[in-house]
C-alpha atoms as a PDB file:
ATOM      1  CA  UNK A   1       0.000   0.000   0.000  1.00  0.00           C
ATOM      2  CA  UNK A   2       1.163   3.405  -0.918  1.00  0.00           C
ATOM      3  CA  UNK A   3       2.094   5.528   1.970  1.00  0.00           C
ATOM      4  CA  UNK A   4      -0.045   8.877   2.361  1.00  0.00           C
ATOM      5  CA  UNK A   5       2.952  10.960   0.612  1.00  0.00           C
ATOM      6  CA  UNK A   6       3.525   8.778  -2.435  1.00  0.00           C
ATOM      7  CA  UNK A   7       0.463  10.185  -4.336  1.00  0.00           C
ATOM      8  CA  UNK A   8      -0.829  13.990  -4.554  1.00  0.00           C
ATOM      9  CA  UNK A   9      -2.711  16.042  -6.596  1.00  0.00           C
ATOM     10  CA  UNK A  10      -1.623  19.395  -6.925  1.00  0.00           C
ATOM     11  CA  UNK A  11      -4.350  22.163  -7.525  1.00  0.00           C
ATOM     12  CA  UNK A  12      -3.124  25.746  -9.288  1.00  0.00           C
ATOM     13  CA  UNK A  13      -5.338  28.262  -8.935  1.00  0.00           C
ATOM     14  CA  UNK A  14      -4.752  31.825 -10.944  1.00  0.00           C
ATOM     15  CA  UNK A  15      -4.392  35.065  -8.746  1.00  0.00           C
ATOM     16  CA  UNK A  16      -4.438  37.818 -11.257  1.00  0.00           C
ATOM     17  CA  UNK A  17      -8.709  36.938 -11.547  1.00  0.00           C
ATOM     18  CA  UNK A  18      -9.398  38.618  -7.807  1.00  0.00           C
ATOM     19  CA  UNK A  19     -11.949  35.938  -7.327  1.00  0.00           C
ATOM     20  CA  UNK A  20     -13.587  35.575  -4.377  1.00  0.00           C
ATOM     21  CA  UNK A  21     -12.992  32.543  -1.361  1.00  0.00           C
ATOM     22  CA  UNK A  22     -15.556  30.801  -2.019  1.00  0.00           C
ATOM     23  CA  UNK A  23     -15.263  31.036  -6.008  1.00  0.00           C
ATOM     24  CA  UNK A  24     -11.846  29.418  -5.502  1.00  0.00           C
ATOM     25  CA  UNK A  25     -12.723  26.580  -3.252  1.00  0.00           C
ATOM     26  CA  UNK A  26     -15.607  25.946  -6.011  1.00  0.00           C
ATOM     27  CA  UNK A  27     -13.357  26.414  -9.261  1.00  0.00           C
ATOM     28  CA  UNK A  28     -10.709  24.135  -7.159  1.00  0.00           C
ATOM     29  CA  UNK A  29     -13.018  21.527  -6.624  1.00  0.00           C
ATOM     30  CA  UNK A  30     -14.170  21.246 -10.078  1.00  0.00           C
ATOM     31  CA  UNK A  31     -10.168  20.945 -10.926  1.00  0.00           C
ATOM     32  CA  UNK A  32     -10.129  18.132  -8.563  1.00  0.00           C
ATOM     33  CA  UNK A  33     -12.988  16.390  -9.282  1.00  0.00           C
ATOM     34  CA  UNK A  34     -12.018  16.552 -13.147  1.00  0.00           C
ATOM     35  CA  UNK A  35      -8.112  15.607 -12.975  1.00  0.00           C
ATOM     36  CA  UNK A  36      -9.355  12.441 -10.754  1.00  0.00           C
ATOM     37  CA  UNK A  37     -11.677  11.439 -13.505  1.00  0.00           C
ATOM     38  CA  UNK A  38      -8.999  11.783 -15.797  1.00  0.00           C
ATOM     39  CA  UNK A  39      -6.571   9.920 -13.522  1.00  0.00           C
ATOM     40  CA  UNK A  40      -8.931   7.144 -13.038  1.00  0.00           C
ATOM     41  CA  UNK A  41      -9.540   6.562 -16.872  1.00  0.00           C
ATOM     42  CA  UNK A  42      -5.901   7.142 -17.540  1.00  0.00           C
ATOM     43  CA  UNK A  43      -3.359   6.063 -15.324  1.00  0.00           C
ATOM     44  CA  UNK A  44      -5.988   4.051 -13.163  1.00  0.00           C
ATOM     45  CA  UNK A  45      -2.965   2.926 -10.925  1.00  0.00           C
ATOM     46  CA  UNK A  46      -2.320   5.853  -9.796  1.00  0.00           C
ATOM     47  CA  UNK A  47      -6.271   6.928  -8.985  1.00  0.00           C
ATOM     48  CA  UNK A  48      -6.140   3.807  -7.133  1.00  0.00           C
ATOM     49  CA  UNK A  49      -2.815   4.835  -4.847  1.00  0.00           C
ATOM     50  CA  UNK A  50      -4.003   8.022  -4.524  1.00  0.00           C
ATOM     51  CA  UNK A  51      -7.466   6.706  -2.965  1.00  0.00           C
ATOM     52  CA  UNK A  52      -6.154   4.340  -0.923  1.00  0.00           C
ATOM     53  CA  UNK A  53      -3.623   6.695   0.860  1.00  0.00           C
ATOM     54  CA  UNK A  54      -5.795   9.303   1.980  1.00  0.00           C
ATOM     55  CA  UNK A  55      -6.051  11.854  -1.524  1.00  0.00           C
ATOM     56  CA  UNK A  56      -3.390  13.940  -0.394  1.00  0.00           C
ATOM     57  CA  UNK A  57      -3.861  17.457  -2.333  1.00  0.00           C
ATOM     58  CA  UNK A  58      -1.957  20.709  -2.109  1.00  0.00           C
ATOM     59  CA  UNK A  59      -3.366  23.853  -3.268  1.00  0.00           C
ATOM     60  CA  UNK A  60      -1.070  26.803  -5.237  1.00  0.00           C
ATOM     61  CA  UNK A  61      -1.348  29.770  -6.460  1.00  0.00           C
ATOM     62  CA  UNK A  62       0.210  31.404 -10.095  1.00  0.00           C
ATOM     63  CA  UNK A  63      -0.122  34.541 -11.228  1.00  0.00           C
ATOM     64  CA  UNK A  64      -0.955  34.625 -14.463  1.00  0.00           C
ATOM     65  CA  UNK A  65      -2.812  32.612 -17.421  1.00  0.00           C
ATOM     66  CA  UNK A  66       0.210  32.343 -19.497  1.00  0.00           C
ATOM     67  CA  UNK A  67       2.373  30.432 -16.610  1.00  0.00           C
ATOM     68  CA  UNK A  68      -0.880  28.074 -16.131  1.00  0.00           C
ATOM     69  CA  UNK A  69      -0.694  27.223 -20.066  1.00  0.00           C
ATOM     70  CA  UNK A  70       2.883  26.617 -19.402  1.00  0.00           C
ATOM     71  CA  UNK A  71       2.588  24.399 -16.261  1.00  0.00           C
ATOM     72  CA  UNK A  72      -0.363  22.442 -18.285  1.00  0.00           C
ATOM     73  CA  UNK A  73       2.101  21.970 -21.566  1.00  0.00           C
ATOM     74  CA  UNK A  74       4.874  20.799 -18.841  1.00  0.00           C
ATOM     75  CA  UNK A  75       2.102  18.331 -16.566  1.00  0.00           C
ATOM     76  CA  UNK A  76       0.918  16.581 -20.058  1.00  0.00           C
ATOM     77  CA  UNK A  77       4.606  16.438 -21.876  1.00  0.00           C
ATOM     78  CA  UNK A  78       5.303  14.146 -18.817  1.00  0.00           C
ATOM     79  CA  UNK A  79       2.144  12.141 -19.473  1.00  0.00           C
ATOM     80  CA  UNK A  80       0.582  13.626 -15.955  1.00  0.00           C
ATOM     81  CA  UNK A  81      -3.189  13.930 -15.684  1.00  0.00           C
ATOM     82  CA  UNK A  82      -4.620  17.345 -15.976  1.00  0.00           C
ATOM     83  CA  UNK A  83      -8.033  19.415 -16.283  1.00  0.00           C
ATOM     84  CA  UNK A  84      -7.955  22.800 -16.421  1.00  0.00           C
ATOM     85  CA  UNK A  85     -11.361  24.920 -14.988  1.00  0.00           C
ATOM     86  CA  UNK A  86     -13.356  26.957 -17.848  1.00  0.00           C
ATOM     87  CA  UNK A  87     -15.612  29.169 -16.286  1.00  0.00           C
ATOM     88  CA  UNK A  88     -19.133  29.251 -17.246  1.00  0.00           C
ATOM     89  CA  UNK A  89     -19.364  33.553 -16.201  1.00  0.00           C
ATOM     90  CA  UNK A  90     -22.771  33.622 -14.053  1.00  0.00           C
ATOM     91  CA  UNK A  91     -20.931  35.575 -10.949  1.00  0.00           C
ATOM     92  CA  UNK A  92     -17.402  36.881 -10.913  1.00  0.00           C
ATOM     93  CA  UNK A  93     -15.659  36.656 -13.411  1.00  0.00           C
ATOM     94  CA  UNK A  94     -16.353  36.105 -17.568  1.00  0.00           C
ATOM     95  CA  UNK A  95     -17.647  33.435 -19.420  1.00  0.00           C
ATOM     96  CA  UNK A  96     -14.971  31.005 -20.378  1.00  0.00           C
ATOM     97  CA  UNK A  97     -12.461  32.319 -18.314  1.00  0.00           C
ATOM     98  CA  UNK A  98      -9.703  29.816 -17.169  1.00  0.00           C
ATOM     99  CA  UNK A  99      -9.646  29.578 -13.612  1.00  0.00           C
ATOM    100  CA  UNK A 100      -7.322  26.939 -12.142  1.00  0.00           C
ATOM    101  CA  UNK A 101      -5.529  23.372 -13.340  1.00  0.00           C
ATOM    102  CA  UNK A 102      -5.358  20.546 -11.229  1.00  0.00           C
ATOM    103  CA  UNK A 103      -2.271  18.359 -12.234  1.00  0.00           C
ATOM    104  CA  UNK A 104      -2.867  14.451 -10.853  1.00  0.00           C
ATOM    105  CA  UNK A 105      -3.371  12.537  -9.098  1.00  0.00           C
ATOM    106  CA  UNK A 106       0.279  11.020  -9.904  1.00  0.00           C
ATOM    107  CA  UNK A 107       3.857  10.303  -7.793  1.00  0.00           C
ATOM    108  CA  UNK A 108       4.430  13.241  -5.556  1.00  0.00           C
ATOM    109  CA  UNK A 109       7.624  13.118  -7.013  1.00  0.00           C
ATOM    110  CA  UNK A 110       6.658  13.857 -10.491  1.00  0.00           C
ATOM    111  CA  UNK A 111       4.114  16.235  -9.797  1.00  0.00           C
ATOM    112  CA  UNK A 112       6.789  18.235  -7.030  1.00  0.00           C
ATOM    113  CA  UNK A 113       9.335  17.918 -10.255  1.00  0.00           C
ATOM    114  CA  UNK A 114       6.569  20.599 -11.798  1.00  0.00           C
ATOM    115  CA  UNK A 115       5.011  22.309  -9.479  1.00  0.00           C
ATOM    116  CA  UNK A 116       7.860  22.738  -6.903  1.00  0.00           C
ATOM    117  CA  UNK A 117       8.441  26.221  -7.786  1.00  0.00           C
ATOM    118  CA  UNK A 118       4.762  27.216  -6.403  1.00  0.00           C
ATOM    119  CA  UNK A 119       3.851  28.772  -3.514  1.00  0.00           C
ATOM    120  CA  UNK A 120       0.929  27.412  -1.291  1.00  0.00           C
ATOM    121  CA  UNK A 121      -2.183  29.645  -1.864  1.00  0.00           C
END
């Protein structure tokens, strides 16, 4: 069994958008929810890990939308799952802005090896 810091999922949420607490926490868990899915369909091993050791996640912040598109390109050139958060626009912010990425679950290791640089949110 994997121990509870062998899997992660690391969610990136943008900080130029201003948005509200509880818009985060929503746009974060839709992240989640949606690099899980992909995770589990994907690399189904790693859903599994993750799962079973507790679905360690770690939340980050980035400042722009042109770092996220470069942590995405980075997260899927190394075969990681990702989902990236397209906002629909009914409160904050405008339709089909991107919000946040969620990058795993996957090795802590591999997802650290791109989202080291981060700091926590």
């Amino acid at each position: 069994m994997a121990s509870r810091w062998d899997y992660k999922q690391a969610i990136v949420v943008r900080t130029d958008l201003k948005m509200g607490k509880g818009k985060i926490a929503v746009q974060a868990a839709h992240a989640s929810i949606l690099a899980a899915e992909e995770a589990r369909l994907q690399k189904p091993q790693w859903h599994r890990a993750w799962l079973d050791s507790g679905m360690a996640k770690i939340a980050l912040k980035i400042p722009s939308l042109t770092e996220l598109k470069m942590l995405e390109k980075e997260a899927k050139e190394n075969d990681l799952p990702v989902a990236t958060v397209e906002d629909r626009g009914l409160t904050q912010i405008p339709p089909g802005t991107i919000t946040c990425l969620a990058i795993g679950p996957a090795p802590a290791q591999k997802v650290d090896s791109i989202t080291g640089r981060l700091k926590l949110l």
